[in-house]
PDB file of N, CA and C in Angstrom:
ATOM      1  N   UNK A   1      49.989 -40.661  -7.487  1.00  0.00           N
ATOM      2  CA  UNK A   1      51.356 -40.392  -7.863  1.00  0.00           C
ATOM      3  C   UNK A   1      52.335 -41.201  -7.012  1.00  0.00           C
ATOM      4  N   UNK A   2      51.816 -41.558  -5.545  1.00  0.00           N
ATOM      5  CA  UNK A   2      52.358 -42.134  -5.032  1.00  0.00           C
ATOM      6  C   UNK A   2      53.241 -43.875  -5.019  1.00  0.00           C
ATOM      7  N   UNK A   3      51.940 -44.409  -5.490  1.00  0.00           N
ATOM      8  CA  UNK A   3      51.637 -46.003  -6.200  1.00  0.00           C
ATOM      9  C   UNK A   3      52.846 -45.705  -7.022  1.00  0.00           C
ATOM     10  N   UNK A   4      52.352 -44.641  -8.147  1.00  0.00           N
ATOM     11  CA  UNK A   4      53.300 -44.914  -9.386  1.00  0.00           C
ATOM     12  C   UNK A   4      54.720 -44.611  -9.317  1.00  0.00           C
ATOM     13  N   UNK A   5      55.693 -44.029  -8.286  1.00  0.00           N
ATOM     14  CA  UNK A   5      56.741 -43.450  -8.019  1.00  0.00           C
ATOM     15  C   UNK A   5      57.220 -44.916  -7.221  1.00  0.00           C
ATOM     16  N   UNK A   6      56.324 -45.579  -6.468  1.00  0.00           N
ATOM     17  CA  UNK A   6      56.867 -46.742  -5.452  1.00  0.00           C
ATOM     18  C   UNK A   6      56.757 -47.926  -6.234  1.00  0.00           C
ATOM     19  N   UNK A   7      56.013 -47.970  -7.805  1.00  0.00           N
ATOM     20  CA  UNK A   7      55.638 -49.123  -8.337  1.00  0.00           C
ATOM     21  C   UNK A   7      57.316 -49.423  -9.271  1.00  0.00           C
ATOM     22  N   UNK A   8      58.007 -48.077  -9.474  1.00  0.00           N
ATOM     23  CA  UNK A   8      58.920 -47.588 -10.302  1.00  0.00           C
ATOM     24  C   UNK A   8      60.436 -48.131  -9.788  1.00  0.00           C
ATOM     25  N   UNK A   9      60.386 -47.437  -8.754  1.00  0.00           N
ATOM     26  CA  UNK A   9      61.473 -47.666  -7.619  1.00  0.00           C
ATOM     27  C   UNK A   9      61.538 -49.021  -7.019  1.00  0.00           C
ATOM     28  N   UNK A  10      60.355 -49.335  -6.686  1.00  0.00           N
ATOM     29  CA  UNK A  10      60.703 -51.028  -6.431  1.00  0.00           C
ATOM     30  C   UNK A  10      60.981 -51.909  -7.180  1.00  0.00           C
ATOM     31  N   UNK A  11      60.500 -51.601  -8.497  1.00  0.00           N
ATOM     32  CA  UNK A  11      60.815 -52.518  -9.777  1.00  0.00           C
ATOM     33  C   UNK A  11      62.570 -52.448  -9.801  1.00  0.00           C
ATOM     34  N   UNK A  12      62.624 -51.277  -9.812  1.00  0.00           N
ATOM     35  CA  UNK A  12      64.400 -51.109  -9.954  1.00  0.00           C
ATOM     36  C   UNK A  12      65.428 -51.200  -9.168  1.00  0.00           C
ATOM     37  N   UNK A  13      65.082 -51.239  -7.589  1.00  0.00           N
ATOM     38  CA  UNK A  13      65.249 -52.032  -6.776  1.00  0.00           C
ATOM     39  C   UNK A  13      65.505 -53.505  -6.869  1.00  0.00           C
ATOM     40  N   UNK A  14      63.946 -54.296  -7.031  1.00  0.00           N
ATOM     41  CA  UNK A  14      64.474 -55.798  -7.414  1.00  0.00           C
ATOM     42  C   UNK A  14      65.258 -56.303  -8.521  1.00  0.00           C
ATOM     43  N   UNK A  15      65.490 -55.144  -9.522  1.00  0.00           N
ATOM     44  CA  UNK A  15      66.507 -55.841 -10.211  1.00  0.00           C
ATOM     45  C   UNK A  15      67.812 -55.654  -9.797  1.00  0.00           C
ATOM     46  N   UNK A  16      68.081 -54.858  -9.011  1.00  0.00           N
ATOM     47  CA  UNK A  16      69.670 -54.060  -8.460  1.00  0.00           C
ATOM     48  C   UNK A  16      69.879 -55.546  -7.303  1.00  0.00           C
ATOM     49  N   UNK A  17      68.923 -55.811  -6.766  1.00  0.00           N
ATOM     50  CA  UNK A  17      68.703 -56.769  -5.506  1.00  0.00           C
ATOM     51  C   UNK A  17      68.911 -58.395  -5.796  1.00  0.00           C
ATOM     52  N   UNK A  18      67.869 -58.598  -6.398  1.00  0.00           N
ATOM     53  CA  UNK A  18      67.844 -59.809  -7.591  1.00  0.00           C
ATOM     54  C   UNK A  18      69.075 -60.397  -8.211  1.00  0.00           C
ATOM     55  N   UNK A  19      69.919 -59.020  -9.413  1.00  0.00           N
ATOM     56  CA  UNK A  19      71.055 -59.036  -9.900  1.00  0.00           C
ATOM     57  C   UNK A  19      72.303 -59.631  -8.730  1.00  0.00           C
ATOM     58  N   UNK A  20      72.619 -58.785  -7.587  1.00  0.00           N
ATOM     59  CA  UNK A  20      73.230 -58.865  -6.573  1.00  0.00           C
ATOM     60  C   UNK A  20      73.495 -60.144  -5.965  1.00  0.00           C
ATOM     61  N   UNK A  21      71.883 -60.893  -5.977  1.00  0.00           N
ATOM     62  CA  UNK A  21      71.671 -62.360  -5.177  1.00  0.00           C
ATOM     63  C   UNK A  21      72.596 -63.460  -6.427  1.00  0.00           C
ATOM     64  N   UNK A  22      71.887 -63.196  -7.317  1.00  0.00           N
ATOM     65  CA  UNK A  22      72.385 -64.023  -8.477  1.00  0.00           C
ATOM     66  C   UNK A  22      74.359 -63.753  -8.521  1.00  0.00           C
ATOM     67  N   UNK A  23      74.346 -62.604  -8.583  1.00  0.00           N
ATOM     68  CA  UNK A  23      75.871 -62.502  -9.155  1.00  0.00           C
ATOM     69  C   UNK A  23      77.070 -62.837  -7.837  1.00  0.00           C
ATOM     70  N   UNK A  24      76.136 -62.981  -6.681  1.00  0.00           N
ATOM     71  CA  UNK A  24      77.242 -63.290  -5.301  1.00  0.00           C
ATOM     72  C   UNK A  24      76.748 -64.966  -5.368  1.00  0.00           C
ATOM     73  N   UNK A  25      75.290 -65.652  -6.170  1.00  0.00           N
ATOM     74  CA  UNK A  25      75.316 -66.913  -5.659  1.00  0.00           C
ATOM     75  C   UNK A  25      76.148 -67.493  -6.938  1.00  0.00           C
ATOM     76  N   UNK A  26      76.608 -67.191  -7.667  1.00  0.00           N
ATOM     77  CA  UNK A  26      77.590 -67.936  -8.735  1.00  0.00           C
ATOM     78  C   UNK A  26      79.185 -67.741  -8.193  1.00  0.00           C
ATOM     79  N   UNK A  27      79.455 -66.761  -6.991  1.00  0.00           N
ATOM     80  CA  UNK A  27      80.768 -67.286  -6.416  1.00  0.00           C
ATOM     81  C   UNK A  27      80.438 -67.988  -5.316  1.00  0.00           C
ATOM     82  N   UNK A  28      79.497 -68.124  -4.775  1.00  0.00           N
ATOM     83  CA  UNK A  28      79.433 -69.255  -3.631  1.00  0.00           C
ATOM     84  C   UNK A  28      79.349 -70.904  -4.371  1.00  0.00           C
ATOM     85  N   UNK A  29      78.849 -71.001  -5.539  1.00  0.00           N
ATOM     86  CA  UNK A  29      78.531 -72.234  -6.121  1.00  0.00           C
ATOM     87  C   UNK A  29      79.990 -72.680  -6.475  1.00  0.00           C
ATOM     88  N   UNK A  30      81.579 -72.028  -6.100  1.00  0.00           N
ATOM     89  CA  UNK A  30      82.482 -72.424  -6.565  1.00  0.00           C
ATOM     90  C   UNK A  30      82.873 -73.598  -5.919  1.00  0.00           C
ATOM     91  N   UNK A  31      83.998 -74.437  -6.003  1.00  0.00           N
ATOM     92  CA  UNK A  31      84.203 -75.719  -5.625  1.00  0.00           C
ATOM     93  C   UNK A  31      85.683 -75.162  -3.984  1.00  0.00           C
ATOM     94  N   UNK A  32      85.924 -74.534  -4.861  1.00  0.00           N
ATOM     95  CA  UNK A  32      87.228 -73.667  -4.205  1.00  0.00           C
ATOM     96  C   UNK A  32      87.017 -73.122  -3.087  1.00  0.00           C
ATOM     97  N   UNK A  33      87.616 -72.013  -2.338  1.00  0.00           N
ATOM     98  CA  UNK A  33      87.199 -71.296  -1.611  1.00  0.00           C
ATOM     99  C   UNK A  33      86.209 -69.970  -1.674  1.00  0.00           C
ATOM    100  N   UNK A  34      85.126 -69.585  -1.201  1.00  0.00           N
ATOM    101  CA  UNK A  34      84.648 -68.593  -1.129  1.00  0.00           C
ATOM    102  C   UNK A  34      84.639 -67.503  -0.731  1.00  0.00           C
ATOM    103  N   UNK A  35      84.464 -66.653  -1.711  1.00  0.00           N
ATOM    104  CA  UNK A  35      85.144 -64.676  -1.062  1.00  0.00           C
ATOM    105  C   UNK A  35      84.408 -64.677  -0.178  1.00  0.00           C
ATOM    106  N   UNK A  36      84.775 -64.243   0.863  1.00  0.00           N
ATOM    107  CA  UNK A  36      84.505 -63.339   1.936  1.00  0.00           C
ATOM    108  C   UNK A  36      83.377 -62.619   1.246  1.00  0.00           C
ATOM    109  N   UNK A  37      83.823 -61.713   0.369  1.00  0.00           N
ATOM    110  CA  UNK A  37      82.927 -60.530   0.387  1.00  0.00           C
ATOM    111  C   UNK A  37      81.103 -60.905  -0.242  1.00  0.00           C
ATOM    112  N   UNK A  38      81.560 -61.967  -0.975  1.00  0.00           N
ATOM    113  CA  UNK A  38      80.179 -62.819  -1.538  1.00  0.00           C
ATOM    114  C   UNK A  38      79.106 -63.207  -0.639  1.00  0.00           C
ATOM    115  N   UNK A  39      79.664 -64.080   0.150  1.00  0.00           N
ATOM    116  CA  UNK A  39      79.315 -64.779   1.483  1.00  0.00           C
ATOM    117  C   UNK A  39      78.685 -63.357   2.195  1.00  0.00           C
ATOM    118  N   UNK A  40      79.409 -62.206   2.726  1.00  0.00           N
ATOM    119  CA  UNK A  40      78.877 -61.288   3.616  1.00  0.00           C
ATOM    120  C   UNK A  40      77.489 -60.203   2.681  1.00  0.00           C
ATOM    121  N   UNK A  41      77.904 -60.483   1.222  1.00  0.00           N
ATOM    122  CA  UNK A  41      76.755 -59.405   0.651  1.00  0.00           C
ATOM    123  C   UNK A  41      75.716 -60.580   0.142  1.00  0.00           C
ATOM    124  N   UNK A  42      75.474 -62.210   0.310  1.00  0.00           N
ATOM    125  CA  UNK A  42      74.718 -63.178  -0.394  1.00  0.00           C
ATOM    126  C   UNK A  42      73.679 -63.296   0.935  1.00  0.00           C
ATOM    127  N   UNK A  43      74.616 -63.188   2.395  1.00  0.00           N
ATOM    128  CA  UNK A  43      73.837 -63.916   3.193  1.00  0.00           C
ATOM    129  C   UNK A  43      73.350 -62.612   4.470  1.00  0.00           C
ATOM    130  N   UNK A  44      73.188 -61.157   3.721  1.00  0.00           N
ATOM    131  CA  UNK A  44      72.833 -59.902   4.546  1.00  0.00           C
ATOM    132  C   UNK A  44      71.240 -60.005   4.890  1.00  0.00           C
ATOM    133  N   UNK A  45      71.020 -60.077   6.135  1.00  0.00           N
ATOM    134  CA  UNK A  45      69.509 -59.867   6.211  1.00  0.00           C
ATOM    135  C   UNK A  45      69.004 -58.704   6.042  1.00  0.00           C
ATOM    136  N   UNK A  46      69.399 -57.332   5.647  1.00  0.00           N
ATOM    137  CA  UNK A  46      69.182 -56.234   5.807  1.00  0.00           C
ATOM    138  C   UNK A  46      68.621 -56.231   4.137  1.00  0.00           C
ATOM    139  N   UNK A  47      69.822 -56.668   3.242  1.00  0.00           N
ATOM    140  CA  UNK A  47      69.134 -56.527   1.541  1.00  0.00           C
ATOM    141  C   UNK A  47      68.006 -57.709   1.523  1.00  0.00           C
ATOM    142  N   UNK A  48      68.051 -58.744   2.146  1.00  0.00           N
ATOM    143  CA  UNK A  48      67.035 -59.706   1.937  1.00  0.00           C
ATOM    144  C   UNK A  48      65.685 -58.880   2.603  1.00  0.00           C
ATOM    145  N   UNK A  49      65.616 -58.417   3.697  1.00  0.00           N
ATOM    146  CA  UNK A  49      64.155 -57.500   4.239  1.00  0.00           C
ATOM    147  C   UNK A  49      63.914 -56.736   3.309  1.00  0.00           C
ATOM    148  N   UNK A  50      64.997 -55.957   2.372  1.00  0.00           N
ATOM    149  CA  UNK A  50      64.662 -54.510   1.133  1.00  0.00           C
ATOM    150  C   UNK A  50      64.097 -55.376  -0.129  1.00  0.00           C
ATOM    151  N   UNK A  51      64.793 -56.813  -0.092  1.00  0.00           N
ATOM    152  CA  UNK A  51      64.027 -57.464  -1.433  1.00  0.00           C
ATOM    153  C   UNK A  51      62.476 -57.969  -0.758  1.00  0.00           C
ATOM    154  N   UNK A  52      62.288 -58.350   0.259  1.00  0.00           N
ATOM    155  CA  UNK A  52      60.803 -58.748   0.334  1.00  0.00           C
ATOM    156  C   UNK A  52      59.936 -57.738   0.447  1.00  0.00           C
ATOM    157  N   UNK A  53      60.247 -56.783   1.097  1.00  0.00           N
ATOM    158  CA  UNK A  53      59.482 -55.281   0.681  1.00  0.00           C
ATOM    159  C   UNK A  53      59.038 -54.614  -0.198  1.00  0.00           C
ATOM    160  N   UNK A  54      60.279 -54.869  -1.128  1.00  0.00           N
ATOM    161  CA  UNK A  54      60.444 -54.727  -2.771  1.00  0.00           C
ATOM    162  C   UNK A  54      59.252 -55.365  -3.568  1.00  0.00           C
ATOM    163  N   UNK A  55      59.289 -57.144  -3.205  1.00  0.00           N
ATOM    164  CA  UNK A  55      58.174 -57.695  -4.082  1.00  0.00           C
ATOM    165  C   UNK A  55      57.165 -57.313  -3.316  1.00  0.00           C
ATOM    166  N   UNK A  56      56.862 -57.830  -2.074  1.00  0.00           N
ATOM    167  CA  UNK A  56      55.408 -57.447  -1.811  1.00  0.00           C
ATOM    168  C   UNK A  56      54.985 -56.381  -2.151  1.00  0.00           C
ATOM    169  N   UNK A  57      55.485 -55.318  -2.444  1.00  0.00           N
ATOM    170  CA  UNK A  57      54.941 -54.186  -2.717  1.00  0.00           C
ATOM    171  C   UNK A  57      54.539 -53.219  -4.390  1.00  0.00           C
ATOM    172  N   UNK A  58      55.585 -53.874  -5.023  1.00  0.00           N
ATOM    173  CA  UNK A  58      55.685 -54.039  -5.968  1.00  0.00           C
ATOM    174  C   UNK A  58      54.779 -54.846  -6.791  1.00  0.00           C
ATOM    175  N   UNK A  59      53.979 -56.276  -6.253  1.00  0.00           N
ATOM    176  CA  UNK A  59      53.240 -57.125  -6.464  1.00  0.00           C
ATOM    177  C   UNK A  59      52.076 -56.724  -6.522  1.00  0.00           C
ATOM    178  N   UNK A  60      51.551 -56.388  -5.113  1.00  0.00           N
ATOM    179  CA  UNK A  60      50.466 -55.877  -4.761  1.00  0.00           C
ATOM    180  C   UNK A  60      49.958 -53.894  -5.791  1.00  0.00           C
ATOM    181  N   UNK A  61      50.770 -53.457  -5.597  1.00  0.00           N
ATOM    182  CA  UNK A  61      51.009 -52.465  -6.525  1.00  0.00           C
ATOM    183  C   UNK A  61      50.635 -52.746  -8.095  1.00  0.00           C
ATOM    184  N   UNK A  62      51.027 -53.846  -8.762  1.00  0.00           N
ATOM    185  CA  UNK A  62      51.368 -53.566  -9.844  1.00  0.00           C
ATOM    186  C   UNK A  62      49.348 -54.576  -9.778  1.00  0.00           C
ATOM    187  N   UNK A  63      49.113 -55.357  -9.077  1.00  0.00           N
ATOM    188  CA  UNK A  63      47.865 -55.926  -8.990  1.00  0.00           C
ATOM    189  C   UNK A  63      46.695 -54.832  -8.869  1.00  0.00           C
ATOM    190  N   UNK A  64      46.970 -53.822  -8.163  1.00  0.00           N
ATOM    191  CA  UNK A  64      46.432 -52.359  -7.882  1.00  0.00           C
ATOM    192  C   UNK A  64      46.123 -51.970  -9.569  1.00  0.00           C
ATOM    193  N   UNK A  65      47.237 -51.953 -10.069  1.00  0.00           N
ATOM    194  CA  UNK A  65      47.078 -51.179 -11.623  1.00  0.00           C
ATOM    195  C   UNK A  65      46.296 -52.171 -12.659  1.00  0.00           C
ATOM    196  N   UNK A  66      46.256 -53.435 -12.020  1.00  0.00           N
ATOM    197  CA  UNK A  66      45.306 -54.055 -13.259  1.00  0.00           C
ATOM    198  C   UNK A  66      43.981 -53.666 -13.042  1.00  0.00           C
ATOM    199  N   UNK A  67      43.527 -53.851 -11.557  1.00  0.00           N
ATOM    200  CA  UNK A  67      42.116 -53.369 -11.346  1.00  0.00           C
ATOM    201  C   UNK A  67      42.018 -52.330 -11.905  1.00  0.00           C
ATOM    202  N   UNK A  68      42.571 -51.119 -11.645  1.00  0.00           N
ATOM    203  CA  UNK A  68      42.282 -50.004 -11.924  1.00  0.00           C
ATOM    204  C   UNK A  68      42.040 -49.522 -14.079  1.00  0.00           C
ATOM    205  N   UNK A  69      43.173 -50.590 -14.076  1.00  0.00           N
ATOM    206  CA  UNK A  69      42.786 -50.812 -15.981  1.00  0.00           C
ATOM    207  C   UNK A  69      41.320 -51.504 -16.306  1.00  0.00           C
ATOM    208  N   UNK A  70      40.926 -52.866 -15.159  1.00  0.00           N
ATOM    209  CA  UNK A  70      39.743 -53.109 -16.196  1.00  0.00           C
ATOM    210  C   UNK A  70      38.793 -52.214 -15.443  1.00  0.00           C
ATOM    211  N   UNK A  71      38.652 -51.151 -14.966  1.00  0.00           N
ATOM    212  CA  UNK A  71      37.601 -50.193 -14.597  1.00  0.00           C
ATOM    213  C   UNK A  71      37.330 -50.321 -13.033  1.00  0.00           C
ATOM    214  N   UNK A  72      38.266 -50.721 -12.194  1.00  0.00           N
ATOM    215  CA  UNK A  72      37.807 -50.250 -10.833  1.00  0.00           C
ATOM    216  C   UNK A  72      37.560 -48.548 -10.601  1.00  0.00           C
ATOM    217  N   UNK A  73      36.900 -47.842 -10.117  1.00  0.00           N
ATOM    218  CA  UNK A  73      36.385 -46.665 -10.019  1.00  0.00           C
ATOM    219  C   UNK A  73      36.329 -46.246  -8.841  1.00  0.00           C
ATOM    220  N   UNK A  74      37.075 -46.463  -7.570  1.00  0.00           N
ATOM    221  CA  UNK A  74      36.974 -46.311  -6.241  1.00  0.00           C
ATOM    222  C   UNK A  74      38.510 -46.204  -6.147  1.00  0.00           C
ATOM    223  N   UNK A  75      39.088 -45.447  -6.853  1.00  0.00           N
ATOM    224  CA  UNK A  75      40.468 -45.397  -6.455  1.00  0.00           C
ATOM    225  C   UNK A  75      41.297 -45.406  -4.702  1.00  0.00           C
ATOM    226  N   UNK A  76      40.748 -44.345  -4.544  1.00  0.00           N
ATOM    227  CA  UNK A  76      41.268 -44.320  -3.242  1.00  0.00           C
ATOM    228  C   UNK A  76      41.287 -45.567  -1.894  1.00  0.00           C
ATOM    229  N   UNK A  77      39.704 -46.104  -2.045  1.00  0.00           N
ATOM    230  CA  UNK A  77      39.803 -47.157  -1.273  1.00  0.00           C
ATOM    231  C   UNK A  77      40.653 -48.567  -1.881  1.00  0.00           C
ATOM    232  N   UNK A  78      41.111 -48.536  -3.028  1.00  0.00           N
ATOM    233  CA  UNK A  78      42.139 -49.730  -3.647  1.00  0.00           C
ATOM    234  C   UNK A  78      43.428 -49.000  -3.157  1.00  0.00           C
ATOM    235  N   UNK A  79      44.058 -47.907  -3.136  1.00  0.00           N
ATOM    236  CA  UNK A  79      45.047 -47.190  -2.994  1.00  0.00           C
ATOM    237  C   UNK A  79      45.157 -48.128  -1.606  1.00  0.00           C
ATOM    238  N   UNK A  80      44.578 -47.291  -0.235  1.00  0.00           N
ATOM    239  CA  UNK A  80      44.366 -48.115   1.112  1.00  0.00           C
ATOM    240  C   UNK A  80      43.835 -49.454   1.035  1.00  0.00           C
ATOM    241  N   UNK A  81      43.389 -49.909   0.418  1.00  0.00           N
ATOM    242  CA  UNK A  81      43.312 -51.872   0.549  1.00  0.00           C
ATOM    243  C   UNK A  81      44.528 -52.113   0.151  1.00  0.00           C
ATOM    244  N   UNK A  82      45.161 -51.862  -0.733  1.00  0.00           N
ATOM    245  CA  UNK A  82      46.698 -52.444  -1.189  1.00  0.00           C
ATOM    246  C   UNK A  82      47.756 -51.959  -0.316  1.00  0.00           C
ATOM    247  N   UNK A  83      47.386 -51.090   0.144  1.00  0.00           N
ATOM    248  CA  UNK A  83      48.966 -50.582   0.493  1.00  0.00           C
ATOM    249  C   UNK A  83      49.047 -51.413   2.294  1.00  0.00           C
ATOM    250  N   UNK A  84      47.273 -51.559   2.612  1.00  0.00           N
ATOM    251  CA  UNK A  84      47.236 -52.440   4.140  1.00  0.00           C
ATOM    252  C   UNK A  84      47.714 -53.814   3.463  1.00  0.00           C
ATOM    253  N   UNK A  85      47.622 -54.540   2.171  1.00  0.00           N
ATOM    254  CA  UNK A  85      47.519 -56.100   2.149  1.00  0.00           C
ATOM    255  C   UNK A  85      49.016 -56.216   2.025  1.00  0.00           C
ATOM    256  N   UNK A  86      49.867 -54.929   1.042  1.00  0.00           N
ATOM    257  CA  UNK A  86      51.217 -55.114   0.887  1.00  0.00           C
ATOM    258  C   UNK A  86      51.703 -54.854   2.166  1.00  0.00           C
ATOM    259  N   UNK A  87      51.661 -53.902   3.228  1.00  0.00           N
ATOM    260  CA  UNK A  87      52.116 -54.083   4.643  1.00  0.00           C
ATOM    261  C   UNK A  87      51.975 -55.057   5.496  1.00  0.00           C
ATOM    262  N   UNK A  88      50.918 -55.818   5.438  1.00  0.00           N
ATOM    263  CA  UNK A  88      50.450 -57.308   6.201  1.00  0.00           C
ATOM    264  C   UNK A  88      51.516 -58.312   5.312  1.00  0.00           C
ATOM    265  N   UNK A  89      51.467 -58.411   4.185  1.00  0.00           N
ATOM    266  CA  UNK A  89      52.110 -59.566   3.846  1.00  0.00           C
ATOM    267  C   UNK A  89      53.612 -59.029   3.778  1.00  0.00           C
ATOM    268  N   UNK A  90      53.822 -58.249   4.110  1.00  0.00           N
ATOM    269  CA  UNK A  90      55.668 -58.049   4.281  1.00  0.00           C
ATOM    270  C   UNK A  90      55.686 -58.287   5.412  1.00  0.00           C
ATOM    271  N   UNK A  91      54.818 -57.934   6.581  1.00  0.00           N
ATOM    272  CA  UNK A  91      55.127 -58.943   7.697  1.00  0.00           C
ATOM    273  C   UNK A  91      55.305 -59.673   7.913  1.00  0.00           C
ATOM    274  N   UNK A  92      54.218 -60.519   7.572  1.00  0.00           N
ATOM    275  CA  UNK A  92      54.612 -61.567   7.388  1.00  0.00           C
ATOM    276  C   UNK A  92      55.226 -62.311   6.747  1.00  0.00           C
ATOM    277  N   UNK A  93      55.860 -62.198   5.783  1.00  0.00           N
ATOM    278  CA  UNK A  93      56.753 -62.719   5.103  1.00  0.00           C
ATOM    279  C   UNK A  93      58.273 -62.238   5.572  1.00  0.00           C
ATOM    280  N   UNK A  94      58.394 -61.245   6.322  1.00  0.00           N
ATOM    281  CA  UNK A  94      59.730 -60.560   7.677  1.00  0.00           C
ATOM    282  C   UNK A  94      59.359 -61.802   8.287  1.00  0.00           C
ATOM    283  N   UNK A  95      58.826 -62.011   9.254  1.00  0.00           N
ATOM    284  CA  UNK A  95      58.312 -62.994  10.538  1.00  0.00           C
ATOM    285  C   UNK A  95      58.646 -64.203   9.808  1.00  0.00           C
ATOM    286  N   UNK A  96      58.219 -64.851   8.768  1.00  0.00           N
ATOM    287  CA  UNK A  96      58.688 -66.186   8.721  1.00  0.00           C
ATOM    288  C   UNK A  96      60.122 -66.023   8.001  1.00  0.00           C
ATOM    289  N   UNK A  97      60.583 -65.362   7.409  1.00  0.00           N
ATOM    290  CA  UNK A  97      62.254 -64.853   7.437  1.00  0.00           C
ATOM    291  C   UNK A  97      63.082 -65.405   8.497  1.00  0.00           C
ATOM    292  N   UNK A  98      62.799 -64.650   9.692  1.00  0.00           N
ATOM    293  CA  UNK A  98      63.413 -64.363  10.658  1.00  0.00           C
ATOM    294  C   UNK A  98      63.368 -65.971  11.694  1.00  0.00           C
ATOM    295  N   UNK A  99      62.445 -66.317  11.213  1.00  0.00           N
ATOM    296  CA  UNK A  99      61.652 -67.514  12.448  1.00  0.00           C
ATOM    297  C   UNK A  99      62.381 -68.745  11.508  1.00  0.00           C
ATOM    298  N   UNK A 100      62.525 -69.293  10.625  1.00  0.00           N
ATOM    299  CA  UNK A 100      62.879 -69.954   9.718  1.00  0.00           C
ATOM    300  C   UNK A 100      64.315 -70.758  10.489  1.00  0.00           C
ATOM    301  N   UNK A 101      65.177 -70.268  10.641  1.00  0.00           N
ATOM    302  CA  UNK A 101      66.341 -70.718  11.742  1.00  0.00           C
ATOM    303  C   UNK A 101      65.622 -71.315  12.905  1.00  0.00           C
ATOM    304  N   UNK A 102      65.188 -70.881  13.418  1.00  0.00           N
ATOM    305  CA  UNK A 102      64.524 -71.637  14.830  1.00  0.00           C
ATOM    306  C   UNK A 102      63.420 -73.177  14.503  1.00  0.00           C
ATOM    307  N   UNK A 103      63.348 -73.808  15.611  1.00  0.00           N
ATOM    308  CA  UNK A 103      62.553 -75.023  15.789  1.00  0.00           C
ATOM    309  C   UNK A 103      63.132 -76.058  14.796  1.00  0.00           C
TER     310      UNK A 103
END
């Protein structure tokens, strides 16, 4: 129940997130001056960490539900393999986020 409540919410998430990126990067693409408020909600690291959380998890999740359609039968240990591979790769994908400015 868990998978399926987080597979739900993250989906609707990345589109609230997604939507957001898109609709603040068409006032930065202006020639003119740029809002303030675009600039401060386009370039937030806080919604960018909630969108990579979002896909990795969401990804890995929704990869969870194909196995489980063509007949994986070990639920629980796919439940815990996915939910460790979606936590490893949001790390890492945080970590090279963050590191990306440097060197």
């Amino acid at each position: 129940m868990f998978v399926w409540v987080c597979h739900r919410v993250t989906g609707v998430l990345l589109i609230l997130l997604l939507g957001l990126k898109f609709f603040t990067g068409f006032f930065l693409m202006t020639k003119g001056t740029k809002p303030d408020w675009a600039i401060v909600l386009h370039t937030n690291p806080f919604s960018d960490v909630i969108l990579i959380l979002c896909v990795a998890f969401h990804a890995i999740y929704g990869l969870r539900t194909i196995f489980l359609d063509m007949g994986w039968r070990r639920e629980n240990l796919l439940f815990w393999l996915s939910t460790l591979l979606a936590s490893m790769l949001t790390l890492v994908l945080i970590v090279l986020y963050f590191s990306k400015g440097q060197g």
